[in-house]
C-alpha atoms as a PDB file:
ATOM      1  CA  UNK A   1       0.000   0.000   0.000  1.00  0.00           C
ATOM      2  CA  UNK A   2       2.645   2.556   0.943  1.00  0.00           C
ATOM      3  CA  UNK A   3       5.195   0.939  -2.448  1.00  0.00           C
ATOM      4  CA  UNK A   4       8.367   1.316  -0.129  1.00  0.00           C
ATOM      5  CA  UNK A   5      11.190   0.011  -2.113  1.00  0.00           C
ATOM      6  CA  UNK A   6      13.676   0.031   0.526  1.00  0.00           C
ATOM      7  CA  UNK A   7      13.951  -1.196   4.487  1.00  0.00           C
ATOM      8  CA  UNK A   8      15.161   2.114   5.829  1.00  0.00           C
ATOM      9  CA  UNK A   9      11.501   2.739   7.040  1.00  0.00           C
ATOM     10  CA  UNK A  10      10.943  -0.677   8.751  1.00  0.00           C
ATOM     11  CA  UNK A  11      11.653   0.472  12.449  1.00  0.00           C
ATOM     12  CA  UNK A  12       9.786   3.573  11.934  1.00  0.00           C
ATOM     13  CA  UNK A  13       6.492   1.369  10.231  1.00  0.00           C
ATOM     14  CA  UNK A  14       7.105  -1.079  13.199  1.00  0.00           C
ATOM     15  CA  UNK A  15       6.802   1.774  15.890  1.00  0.00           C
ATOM     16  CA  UNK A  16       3.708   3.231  13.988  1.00  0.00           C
ATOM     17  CA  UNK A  17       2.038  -0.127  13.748  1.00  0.00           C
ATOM     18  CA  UNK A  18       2.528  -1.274  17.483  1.00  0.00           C
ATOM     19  CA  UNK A  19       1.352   2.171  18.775  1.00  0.00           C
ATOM     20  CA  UNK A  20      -1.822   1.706  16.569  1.00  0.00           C
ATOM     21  CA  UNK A  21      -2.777  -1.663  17.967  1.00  0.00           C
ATOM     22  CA  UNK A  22      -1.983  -0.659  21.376  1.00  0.00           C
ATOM     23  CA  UNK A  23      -4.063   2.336  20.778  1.00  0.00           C
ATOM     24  CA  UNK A  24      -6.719  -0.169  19.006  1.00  0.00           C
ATOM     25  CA  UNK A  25      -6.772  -2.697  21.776  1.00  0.00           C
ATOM     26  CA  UNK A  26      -7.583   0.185  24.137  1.00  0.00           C
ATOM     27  CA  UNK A  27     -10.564   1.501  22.501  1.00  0.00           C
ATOM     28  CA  UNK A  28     -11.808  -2.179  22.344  1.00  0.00           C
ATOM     29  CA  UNK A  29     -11.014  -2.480  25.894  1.00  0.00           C
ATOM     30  CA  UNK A  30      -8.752  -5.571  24.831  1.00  0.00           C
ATOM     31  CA  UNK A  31      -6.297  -6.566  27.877  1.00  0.00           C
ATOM     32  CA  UNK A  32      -2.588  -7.398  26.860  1.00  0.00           C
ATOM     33  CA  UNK A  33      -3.152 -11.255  27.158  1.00  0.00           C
ATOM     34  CA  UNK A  34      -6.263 -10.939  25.186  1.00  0.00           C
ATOM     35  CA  UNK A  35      -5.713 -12.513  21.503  1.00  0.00           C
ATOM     36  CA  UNK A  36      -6.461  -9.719  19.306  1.00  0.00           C
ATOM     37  CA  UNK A  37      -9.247 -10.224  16.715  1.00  0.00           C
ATOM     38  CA  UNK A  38      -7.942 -11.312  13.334  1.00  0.00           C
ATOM     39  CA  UNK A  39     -10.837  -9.890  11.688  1.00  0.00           C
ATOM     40  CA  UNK A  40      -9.731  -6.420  12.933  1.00  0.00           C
ATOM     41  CA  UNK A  41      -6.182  -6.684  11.229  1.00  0.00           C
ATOM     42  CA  UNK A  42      -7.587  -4.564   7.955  1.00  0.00           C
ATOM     43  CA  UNK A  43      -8.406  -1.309  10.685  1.00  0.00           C
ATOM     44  CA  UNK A  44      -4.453  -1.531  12.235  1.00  0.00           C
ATOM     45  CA  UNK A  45      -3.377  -1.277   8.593  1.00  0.00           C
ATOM     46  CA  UNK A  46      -5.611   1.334   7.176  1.00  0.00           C
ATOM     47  CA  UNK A  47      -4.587   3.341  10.442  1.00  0.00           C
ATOM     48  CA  UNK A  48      -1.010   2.766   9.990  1.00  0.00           C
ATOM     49  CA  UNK A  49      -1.097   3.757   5.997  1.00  0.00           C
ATOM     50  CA  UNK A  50      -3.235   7.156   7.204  1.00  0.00           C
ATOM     51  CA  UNK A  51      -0.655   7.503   9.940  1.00  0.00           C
ATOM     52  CA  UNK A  52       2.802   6.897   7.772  1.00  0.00           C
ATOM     53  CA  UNK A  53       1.432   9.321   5.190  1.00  0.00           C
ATOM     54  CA  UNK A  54       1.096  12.441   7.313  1.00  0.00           C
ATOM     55  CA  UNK A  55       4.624  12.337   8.952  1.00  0.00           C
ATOM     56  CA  UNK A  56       5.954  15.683   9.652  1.00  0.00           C
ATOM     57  CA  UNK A  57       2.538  17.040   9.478  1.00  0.00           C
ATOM     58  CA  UNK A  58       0.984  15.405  12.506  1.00  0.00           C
ATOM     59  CA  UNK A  59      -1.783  16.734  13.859  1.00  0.00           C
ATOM     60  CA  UNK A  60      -2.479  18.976  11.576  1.00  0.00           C
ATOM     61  CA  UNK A  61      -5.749  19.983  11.525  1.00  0.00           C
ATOM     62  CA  UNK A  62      -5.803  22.353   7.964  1.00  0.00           C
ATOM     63  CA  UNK A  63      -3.657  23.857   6.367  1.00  0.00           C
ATOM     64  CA  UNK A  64      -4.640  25.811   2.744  1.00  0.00           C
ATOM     65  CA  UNK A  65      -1.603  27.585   0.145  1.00  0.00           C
ATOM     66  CA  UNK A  66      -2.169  28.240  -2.936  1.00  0.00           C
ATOM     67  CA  UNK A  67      -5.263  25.712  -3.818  1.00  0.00           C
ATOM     68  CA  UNK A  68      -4.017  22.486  -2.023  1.00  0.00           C
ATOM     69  CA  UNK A  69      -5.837  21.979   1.288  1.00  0.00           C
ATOM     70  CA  UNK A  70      -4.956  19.878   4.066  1.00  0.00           C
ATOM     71  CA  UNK A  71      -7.464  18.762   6.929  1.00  0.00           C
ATOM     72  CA  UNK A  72      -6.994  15.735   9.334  1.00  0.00           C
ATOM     73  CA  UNK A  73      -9.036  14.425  11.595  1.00  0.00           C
ATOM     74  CA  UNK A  74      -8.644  14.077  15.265  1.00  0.00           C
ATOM     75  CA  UNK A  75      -9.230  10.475  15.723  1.00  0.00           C
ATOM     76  CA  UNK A  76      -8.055   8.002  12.654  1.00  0.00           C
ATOM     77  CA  UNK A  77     -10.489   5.445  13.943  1.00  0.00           C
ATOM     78  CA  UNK A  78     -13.383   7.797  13.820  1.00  0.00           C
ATOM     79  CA  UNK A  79     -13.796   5.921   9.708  1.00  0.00           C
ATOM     80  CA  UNK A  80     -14.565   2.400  11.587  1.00  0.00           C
ATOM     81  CA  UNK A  81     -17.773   3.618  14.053  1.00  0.00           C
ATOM     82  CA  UNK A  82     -19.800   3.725  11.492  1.00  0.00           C
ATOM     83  CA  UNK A  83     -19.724   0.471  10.663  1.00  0.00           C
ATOM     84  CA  UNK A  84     -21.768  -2.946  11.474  1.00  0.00           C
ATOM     85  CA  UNK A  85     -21.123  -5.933  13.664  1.00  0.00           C
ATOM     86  CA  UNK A  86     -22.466  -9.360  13.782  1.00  0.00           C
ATOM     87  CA  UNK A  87     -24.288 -10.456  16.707  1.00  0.00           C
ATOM     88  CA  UNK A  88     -24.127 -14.260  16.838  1.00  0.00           C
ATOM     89  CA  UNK A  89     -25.620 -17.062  19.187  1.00  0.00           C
ATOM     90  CA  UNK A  90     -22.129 -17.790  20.364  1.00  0.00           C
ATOM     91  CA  UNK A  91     -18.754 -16.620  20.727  1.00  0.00           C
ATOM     92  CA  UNK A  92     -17.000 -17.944  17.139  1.00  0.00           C
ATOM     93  CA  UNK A  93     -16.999 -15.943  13.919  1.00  0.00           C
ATOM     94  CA  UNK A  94     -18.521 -18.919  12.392  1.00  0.00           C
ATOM     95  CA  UNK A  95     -21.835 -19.559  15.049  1.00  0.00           C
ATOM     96  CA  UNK A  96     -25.229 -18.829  13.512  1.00  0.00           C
ATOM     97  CA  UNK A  97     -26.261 -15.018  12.873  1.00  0.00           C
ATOM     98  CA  UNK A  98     -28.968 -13.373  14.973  1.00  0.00           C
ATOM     99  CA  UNK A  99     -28.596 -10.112  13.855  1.00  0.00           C
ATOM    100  CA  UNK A 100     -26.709  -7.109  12.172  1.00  0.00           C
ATOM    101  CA  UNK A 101     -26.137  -4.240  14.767  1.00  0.00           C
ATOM    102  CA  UNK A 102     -25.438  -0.884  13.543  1.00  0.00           C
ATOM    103  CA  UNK A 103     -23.890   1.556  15.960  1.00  0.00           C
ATOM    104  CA  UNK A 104     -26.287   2.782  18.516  1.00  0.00           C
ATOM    105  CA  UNK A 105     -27.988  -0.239  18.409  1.00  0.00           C
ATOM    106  CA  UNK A 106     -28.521  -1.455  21.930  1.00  0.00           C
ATOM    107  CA  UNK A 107     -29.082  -5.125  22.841  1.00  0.00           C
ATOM    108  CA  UNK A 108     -30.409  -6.658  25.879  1.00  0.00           C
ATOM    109  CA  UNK A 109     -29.204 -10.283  27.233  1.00  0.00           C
ATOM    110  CA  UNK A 110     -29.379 -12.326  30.416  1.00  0.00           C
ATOM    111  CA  UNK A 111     -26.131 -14.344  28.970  1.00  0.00           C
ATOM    112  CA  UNK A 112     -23.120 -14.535  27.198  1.00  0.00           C
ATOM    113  CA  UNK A 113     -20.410 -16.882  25.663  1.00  0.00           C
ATOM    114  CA  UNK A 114     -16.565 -16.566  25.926  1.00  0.00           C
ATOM    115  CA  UNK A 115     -14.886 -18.526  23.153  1.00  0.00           C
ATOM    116  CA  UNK A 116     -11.087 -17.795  22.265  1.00  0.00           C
ATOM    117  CA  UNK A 117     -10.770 -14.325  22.907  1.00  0.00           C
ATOM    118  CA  UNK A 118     -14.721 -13.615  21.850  1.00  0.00           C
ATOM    119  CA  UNK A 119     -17.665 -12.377  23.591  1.00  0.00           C
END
């Protein structure tokens, strides 16, 4: 994604990549000997490429000369909110569908299933 043609960036990608999944597992309220969630590997990079590409203009919240603008945002997760989850009757990416929650969607349950890592 970032066509890097040399290694001279590899400590600085590692650094960037293990302070996004730190910062990941936080939001997602993941503990350091929880497994973290395969399926969430696509967010960490999408992070990391938003991340590597505005080096020496962190933070930055606009900038504007001579046409080009530049605006980001505060949060680089804020993208993956919006988006739906999978409510199954157990704890496995492959048990049976109940439902699709969007966010704000609020769910009431007298039980739960642990599985791996899953809830």
């Amino acid at each position: 994604m970032l066509q890097l043609e040399t290694t001279d960036q590899d400590g600085l990608l590692k650094l960037i990549m293990k302070n996004t999944t730190k910062a990941l597992r936080f939001k997602l309220g993941l503990s350091s000997g929880k497994e973290f969630p395969q399926e969430l590997d696509y967010i960490v990079l999408e992070v990391c490429v938003r991340r590597y590409n505005r080096l020496k203009n962190e933070g930055m919240a606009s900038y504007s000369q001579e046409g080009e603008s530049i605006t980001f945002k505060s949060d680089d997760f804020d993208d993956f909110l919006s988006e739906s989850i999978n409510l199954r009757w157990g704890a496995k990416t492959d048990s049976d569908l109940i439902a699709t929650l969007n966010p704000g969607d609020v769910v009431k349950y007298d039980a739960f299933s642990k599985h791996d890592g899953y809830v």
